[in-house]
PDB file of N, CA and C in Angstrom:
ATOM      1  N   UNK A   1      62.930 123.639  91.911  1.00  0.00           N
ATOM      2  CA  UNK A   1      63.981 124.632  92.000  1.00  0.00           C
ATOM      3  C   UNK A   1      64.152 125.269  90.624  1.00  0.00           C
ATOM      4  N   UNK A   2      64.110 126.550  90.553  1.00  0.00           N
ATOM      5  CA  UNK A   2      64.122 126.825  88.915  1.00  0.00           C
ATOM      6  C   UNK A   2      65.873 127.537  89.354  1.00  0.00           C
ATOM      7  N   UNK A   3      65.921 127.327  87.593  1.00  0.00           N
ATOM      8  CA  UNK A   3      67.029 127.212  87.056  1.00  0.00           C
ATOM      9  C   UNK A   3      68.130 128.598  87.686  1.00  0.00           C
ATOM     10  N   UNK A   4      67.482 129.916  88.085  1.00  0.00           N
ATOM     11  CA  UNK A   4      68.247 130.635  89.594  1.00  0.00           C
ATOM     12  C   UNK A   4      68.442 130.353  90.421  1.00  0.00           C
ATOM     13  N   UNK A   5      67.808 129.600  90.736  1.00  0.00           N
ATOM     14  CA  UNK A   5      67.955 129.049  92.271  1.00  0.00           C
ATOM     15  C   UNK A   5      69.052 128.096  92.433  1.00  0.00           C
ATOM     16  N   UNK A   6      69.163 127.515  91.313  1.00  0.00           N
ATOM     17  CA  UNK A   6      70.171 126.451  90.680  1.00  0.00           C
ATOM     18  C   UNK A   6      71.392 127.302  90.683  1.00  0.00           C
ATOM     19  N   UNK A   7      71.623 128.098  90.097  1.00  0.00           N
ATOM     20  CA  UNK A   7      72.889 128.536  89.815  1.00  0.00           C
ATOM     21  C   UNK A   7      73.062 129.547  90.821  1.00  0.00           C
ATOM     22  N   UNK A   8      72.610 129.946  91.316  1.00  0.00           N
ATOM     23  CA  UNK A   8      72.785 130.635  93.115  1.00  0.00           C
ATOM     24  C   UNK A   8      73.269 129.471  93.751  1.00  0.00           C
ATOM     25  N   UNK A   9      72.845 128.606  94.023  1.00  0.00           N
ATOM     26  CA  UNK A   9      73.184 127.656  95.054  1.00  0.00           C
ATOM     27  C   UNK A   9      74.726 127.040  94.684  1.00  0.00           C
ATOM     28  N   UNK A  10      74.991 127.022  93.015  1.00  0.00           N
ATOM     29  CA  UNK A  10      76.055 126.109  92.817  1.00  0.00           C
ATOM     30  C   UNK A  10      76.879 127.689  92.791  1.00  0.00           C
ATOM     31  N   UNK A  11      76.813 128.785  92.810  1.00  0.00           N
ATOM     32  CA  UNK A  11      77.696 129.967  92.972  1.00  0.00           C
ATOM     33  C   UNK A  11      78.335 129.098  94.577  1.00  0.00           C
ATOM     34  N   UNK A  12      76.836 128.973  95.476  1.00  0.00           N
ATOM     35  CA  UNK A  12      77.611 129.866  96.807  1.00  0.00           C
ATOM     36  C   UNK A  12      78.590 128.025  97.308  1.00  0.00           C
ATOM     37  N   UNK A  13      77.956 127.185  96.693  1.00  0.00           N
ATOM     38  CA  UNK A  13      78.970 125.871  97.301  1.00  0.00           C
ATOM     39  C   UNK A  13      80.713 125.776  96.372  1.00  0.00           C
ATOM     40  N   UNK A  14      80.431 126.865  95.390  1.00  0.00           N
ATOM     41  CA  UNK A  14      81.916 127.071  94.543  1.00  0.00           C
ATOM     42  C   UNK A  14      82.933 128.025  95.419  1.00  0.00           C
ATOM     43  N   UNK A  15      81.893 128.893  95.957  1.00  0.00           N
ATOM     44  CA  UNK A  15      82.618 129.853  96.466  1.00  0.00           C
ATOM     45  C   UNK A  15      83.067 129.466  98.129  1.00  0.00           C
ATOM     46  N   UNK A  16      82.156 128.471  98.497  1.00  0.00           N
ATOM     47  CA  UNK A  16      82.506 127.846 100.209  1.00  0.00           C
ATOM     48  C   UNK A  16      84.051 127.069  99.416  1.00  0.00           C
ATOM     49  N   UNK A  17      84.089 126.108  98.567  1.00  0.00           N
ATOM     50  CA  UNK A  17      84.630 125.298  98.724  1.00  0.00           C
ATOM     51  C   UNK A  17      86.224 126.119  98.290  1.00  0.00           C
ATOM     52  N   UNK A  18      85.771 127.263  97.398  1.00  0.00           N
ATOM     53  CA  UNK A  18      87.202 127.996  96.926  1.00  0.00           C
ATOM     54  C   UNK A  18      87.860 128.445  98.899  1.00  0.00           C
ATOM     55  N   UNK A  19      86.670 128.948  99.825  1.00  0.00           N
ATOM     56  CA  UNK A  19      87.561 129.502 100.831  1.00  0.00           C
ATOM     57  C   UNK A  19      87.998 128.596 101.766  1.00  0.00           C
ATOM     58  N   UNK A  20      87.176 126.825 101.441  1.00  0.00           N
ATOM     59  CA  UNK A  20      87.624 125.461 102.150  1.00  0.00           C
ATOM     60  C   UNK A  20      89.253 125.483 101.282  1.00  0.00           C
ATOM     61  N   UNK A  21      89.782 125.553 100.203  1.00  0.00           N
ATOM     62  CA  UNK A  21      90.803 125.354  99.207  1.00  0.00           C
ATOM     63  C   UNK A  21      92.038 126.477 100.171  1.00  0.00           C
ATOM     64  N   UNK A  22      91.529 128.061 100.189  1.00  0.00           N
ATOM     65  CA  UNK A  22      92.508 128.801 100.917  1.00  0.00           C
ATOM     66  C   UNK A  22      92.871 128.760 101.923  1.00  0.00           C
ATOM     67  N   UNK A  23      91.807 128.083 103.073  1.00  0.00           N
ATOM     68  CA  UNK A  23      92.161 127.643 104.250  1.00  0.00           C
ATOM     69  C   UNK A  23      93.196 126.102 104.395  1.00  0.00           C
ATOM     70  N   UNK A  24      93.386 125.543 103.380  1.00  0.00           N
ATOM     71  CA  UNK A  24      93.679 124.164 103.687  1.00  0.00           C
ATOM     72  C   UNK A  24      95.012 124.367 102.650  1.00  0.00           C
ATOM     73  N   UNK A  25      95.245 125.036 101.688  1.00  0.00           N
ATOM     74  CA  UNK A  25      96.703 125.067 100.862  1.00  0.00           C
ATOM     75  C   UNK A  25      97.989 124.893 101.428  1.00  0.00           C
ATOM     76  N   UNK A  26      97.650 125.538 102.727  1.00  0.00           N
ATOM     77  CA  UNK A  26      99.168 125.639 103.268  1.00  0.00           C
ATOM     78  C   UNK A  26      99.430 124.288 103.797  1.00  0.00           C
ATOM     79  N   UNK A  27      98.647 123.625 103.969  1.00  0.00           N
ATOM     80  CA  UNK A  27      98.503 122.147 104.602  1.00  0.00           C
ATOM     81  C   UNK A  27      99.911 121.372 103.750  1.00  0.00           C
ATOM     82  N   UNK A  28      99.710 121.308 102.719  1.00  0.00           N
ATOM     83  CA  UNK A  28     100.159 120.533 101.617  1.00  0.00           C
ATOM     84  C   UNK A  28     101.618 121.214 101.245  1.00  0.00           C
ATOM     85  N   UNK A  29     101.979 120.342 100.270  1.00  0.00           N
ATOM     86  CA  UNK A  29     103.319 120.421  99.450  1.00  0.00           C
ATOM     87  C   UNK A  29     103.141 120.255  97.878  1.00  0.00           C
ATOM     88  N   UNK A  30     102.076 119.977  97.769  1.00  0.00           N
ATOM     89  CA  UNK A  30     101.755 119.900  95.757  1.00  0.00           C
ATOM     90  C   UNK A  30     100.238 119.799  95.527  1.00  0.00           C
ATOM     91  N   UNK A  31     100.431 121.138  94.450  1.00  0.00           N
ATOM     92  CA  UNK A  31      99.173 121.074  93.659  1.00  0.00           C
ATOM     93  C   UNK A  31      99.496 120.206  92.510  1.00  0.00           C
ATOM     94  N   UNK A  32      98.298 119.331  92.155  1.00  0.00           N
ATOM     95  CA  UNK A  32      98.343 118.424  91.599  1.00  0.00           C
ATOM     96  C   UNK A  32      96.658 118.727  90.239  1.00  0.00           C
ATOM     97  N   UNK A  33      96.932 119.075  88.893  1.00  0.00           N
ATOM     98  CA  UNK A  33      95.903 118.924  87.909  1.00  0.00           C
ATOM     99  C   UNK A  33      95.834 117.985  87.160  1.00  0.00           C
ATOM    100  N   UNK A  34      94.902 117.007  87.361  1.00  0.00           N
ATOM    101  CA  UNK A  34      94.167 116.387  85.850  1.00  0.00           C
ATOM    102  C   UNK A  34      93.387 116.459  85.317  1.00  0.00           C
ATOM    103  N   UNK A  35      92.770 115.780  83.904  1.00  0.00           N
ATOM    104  CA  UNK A  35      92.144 116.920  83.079  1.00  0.00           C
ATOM    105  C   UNK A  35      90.608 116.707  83.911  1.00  0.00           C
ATOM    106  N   UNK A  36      90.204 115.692  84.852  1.00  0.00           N
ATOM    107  CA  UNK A  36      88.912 115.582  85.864  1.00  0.00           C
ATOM    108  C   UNK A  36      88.774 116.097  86.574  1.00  0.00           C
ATOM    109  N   UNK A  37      90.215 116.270  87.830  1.00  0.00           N
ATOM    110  CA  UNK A  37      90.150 117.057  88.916  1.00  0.00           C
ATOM    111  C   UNK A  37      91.567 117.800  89.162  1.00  0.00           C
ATOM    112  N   UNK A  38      91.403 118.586  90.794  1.00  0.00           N
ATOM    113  CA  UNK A  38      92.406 119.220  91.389  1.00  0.00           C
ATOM    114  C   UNK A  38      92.685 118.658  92.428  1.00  0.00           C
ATOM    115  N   UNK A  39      94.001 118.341  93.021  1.00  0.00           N
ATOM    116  CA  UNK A  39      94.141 117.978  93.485  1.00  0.00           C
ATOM    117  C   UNK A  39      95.221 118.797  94.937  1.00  0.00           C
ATOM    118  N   UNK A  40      95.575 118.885  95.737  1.00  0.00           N
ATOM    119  CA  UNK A  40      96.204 119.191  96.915  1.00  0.00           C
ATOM    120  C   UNK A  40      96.626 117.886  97.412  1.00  0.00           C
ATOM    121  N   UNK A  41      98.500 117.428  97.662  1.00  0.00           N
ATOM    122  CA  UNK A  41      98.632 116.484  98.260  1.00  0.00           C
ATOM    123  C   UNK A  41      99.926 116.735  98.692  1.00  0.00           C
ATOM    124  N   UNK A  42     100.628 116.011  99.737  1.00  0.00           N
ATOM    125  CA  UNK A  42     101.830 116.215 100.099  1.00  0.00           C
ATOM    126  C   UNK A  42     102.939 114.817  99.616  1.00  0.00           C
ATOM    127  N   UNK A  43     102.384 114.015  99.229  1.00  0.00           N
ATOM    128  CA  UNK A  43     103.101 113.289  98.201  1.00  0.00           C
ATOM    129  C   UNK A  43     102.806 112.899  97.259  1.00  0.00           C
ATOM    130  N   UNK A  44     103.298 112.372  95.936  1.00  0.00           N
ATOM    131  CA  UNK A  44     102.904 112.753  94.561  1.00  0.00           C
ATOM    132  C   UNK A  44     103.941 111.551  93.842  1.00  0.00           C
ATOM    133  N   UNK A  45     103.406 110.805  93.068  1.00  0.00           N
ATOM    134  CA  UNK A  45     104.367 109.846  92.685  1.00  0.00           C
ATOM    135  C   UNK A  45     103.529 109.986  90.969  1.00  0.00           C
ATOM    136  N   UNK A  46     104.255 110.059  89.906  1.00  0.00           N
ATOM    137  CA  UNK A  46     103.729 110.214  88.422  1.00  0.00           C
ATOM    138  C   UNK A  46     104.693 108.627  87.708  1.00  0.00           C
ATOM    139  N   UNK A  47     103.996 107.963  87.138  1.00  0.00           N
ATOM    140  CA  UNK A  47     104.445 106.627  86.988  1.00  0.00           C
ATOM    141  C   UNK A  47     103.424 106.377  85.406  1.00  0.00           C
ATOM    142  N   UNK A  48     104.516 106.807  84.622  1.00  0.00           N
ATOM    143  CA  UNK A  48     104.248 106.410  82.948  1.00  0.00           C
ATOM    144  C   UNK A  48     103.934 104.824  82.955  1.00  0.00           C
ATOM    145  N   UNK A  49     102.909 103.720  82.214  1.00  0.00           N
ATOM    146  CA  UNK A  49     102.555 103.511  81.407  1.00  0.00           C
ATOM    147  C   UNK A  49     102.682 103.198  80.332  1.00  0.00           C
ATOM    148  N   UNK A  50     102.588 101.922  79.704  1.00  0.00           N
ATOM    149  CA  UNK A  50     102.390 101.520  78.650  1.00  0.00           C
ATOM    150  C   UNK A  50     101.811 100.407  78.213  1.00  0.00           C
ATOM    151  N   UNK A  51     100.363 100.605  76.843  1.00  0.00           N
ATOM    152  CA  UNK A  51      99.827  99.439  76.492  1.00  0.00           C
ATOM    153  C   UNK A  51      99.905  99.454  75.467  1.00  0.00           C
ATOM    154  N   UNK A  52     100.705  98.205  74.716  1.00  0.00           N
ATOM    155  CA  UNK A  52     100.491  98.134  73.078  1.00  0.00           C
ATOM    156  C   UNK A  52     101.344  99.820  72.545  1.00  0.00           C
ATOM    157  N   UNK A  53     100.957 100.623  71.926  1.00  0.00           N
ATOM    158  CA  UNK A  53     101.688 101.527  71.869  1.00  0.00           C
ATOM    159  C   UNK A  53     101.094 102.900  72.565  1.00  0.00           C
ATOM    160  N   UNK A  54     100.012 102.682  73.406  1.00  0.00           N
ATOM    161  CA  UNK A  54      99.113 103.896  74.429  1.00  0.00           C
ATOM    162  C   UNK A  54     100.584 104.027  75.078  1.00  0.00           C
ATOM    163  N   UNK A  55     100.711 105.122  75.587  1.00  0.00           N
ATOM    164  CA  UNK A  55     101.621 105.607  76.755  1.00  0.00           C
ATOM    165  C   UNK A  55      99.803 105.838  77.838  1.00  0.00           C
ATOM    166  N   UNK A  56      99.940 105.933  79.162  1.00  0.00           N
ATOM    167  CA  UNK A  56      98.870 106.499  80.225  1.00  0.00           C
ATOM    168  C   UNK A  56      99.717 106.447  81.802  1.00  0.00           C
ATOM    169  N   UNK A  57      99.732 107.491  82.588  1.00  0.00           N
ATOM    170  CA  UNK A  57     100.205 107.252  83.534  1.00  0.00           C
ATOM    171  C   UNK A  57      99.118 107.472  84.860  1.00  0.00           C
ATOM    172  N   UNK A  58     100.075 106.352  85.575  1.00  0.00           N
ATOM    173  CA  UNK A  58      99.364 106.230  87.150  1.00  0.00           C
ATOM    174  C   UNK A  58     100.004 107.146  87.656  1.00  0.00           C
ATOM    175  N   UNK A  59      99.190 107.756  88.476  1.00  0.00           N
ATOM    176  CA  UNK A  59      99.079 108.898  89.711  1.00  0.00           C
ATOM    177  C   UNK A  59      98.491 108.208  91.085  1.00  0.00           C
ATOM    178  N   UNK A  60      99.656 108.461  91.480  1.00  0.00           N
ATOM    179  CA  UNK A  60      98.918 108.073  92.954  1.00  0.00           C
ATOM    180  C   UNK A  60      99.658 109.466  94.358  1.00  0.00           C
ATOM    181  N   UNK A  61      98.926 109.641  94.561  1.00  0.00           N
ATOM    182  CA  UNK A  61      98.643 110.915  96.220  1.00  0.00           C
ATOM    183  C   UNK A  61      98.170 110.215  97.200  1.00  0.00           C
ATOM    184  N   UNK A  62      98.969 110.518  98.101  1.00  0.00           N
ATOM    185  CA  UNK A  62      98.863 110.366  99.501  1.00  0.00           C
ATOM    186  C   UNK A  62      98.368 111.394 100.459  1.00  0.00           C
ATOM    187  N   UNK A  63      97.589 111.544 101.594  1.00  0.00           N
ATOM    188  CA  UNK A  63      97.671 112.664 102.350  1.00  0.00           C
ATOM    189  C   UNK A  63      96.729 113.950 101.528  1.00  0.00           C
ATOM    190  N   UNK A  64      95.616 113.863 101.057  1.00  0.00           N
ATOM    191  CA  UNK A  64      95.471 114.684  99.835  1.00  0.00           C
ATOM    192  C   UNK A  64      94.183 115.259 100.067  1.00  0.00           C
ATOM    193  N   UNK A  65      93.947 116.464  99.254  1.00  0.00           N
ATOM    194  CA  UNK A  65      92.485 117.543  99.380  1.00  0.00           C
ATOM    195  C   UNK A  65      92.326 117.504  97.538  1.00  0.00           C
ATOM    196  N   UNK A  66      90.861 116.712  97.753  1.00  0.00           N
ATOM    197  CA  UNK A  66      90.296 116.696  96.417  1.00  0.00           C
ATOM    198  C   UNK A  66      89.038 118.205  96.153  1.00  0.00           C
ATOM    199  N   UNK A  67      89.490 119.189  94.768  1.00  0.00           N
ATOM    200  CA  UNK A  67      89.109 119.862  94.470  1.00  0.00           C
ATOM    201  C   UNK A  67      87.359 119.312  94.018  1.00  0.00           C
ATOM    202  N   UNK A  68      86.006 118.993  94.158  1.00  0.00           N
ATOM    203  CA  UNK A  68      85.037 118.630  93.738  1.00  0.00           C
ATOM    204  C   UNK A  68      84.097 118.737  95.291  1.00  0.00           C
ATOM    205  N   UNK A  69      83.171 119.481  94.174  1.00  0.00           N
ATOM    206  CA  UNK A  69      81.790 120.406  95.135  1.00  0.00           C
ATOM    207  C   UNK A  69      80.900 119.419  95.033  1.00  0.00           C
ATOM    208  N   UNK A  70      81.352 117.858  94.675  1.00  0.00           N
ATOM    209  CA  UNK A  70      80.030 117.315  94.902  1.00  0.00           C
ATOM    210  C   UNK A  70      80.279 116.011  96.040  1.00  0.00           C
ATOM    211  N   UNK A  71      81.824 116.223  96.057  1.00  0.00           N
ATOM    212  CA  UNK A  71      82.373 114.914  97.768  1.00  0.00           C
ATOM    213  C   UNK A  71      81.560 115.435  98.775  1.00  0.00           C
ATOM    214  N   UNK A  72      81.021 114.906  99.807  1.00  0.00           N
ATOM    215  CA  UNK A  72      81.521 115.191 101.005  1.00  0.00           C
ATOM    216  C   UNK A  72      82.133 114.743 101.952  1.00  0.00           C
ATOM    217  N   UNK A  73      83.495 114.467 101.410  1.00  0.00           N
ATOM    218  CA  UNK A  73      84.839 114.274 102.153  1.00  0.00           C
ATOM    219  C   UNK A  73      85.575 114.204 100.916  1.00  0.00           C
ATOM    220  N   UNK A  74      86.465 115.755 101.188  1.00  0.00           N
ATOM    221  CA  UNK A  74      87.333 116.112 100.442  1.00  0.00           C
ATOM    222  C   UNK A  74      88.520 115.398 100.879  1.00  0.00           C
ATOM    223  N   UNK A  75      88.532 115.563 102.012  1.00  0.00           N
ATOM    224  CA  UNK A  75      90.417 115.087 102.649  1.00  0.00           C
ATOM    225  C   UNK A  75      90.447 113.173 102.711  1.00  0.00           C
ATOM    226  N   UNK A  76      91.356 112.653 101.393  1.00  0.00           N
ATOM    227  CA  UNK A  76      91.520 111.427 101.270  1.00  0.00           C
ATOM    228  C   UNK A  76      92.526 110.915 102.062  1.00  0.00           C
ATOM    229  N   UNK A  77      92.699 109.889 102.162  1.00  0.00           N
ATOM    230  CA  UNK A  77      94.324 109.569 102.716  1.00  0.00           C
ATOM    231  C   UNK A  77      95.120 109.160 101.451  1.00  0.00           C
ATOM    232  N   UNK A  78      94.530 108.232 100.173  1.00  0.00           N
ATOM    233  CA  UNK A  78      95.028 107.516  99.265  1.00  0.00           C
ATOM    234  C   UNK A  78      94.562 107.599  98.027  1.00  0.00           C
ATOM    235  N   UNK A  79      95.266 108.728  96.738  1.00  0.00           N
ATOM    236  CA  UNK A  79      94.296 108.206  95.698  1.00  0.00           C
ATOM    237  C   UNK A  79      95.057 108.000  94.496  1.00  0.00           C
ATOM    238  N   UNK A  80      94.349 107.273  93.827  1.00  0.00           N
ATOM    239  CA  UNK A  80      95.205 106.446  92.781  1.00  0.00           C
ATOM    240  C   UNK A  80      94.300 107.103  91.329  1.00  0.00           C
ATOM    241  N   UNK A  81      94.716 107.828  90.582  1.00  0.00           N
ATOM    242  CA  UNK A  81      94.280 108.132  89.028  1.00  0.00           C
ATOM    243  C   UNK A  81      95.299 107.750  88.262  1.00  0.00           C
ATOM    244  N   UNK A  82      94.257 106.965  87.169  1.00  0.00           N
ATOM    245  CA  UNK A  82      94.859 106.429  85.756  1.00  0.00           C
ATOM    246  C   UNK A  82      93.916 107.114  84.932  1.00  0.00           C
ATOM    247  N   UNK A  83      95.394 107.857  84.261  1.00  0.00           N
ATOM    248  CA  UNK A  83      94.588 109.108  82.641  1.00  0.00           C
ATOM    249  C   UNK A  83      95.698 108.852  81.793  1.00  0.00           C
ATOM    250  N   UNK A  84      94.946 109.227  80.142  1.00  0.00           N
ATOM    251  CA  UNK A  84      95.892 109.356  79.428  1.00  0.00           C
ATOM    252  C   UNK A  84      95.769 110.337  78.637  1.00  0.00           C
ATOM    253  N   UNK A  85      95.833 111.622  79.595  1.00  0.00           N
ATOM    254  CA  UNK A  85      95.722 113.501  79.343  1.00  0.00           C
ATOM    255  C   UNK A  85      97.206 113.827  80.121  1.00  0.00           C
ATOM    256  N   UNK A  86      97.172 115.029  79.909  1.00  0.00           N
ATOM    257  CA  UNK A  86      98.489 115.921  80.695  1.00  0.00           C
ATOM    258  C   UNK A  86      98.248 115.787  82.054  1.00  0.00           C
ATOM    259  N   UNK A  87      98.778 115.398  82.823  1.00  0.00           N
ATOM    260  CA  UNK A  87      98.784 116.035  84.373  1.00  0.00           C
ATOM    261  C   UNK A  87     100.032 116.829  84.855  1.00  0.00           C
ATOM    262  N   UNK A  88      99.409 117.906  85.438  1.00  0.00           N
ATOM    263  CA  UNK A  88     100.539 118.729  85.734  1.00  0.00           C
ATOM    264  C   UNK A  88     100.562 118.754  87.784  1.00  0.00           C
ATOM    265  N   UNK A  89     102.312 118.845  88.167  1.00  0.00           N
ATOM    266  CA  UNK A  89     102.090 118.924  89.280  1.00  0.00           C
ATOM    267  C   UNK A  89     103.128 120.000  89.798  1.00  0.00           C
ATOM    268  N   UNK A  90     102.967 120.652  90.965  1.00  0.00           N
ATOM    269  CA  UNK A  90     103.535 121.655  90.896  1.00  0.00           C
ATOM    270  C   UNK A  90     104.091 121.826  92.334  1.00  0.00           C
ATOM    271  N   UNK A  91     105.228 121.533  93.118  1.00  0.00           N
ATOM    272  CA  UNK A  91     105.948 121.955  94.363  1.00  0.00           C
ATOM    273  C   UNK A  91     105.189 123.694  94.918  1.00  0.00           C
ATOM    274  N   UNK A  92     104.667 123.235  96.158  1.00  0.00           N
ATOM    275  CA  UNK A  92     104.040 124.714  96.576  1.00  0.00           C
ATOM    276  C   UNK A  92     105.518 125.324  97.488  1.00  0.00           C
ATOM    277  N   UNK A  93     105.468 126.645  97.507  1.00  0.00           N
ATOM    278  CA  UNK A  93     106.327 127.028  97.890  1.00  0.00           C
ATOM    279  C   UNK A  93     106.070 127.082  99.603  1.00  0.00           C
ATOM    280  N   UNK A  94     106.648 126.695 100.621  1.00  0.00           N
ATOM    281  CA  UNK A  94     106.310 126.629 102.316  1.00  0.00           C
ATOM    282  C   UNK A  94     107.158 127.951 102.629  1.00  0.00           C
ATOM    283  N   UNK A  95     106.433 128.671 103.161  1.00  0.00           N
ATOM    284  CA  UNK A  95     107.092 129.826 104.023  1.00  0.00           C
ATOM    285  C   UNK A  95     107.766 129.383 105.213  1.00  0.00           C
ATOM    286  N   UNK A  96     108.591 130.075 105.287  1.00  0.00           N
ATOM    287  CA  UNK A  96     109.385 130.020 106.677  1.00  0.00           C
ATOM    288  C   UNK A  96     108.547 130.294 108.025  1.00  0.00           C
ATOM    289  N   UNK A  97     108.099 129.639 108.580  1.00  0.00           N
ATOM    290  CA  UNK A  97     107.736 129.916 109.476  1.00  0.00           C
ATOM    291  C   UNK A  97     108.798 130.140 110.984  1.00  0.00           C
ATOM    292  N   UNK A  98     108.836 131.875 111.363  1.00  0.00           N
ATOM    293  CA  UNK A  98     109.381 132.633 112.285  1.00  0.00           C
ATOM    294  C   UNK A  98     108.772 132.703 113.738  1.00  0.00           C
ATOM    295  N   UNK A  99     109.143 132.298 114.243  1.00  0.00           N
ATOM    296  CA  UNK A  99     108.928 132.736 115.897  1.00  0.00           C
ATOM    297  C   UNK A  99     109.276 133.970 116.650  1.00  0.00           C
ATOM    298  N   UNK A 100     108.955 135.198 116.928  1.00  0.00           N
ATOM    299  CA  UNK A 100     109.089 136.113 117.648  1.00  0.00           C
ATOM    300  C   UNK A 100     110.028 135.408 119.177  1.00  0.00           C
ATOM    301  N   UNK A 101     111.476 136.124 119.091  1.00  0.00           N
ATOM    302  CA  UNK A 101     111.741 136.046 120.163  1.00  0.00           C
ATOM    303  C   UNK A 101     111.717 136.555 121.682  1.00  0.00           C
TER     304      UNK A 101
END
């Protein structure tokens, strides 16, 4: 495979998995970043850490869509990350969903 063919192929599985990401957002209740991955989950628990004088916190998601083009099986039920980088998590906003009367 030369090195186009390479980066064609990892274009078009970036770009499946970005429209797997838009189809599945609304699913959830929190985007979830660490400095490895992305995360999509609907529960989110951030739990500081401490060794000796390290601060590192456990992350653990429930119910969750892991951002990485190289799973194949994105949708976890349970995942547990220990980092000692920033993680940021962020409440998605849920639309109202209206019924035509």
């Amino acid at each position: 495979m030369s090195a186009e063919e390479l980066e064609n192929y990892e274009a078009d599985v970036e770009l499946s998995l970005y429209r797997e990401y838009r189809d599945v957002v609304s699913q959830f209740s929190y985007v979830v970043e660490t400095e490895r991955r992305f995360y999509l989950a609907n529960a989110v628990e951030l739990i500081p850490r401490t060794a000796g004088n390290e601060v590192y916190y456990e992350l653990r998601m429930s119910d969750a869509w892991v951002w990485d083009m190289y799973r194949s099986a994105r949708f976890v039920r349970y995942v547990r990350v220990i980092t000692y980088k920033d993680v940021n998590i962020e409440e998605l906003d849920k639309p109202e969903i209206t019924f035509p009367q």
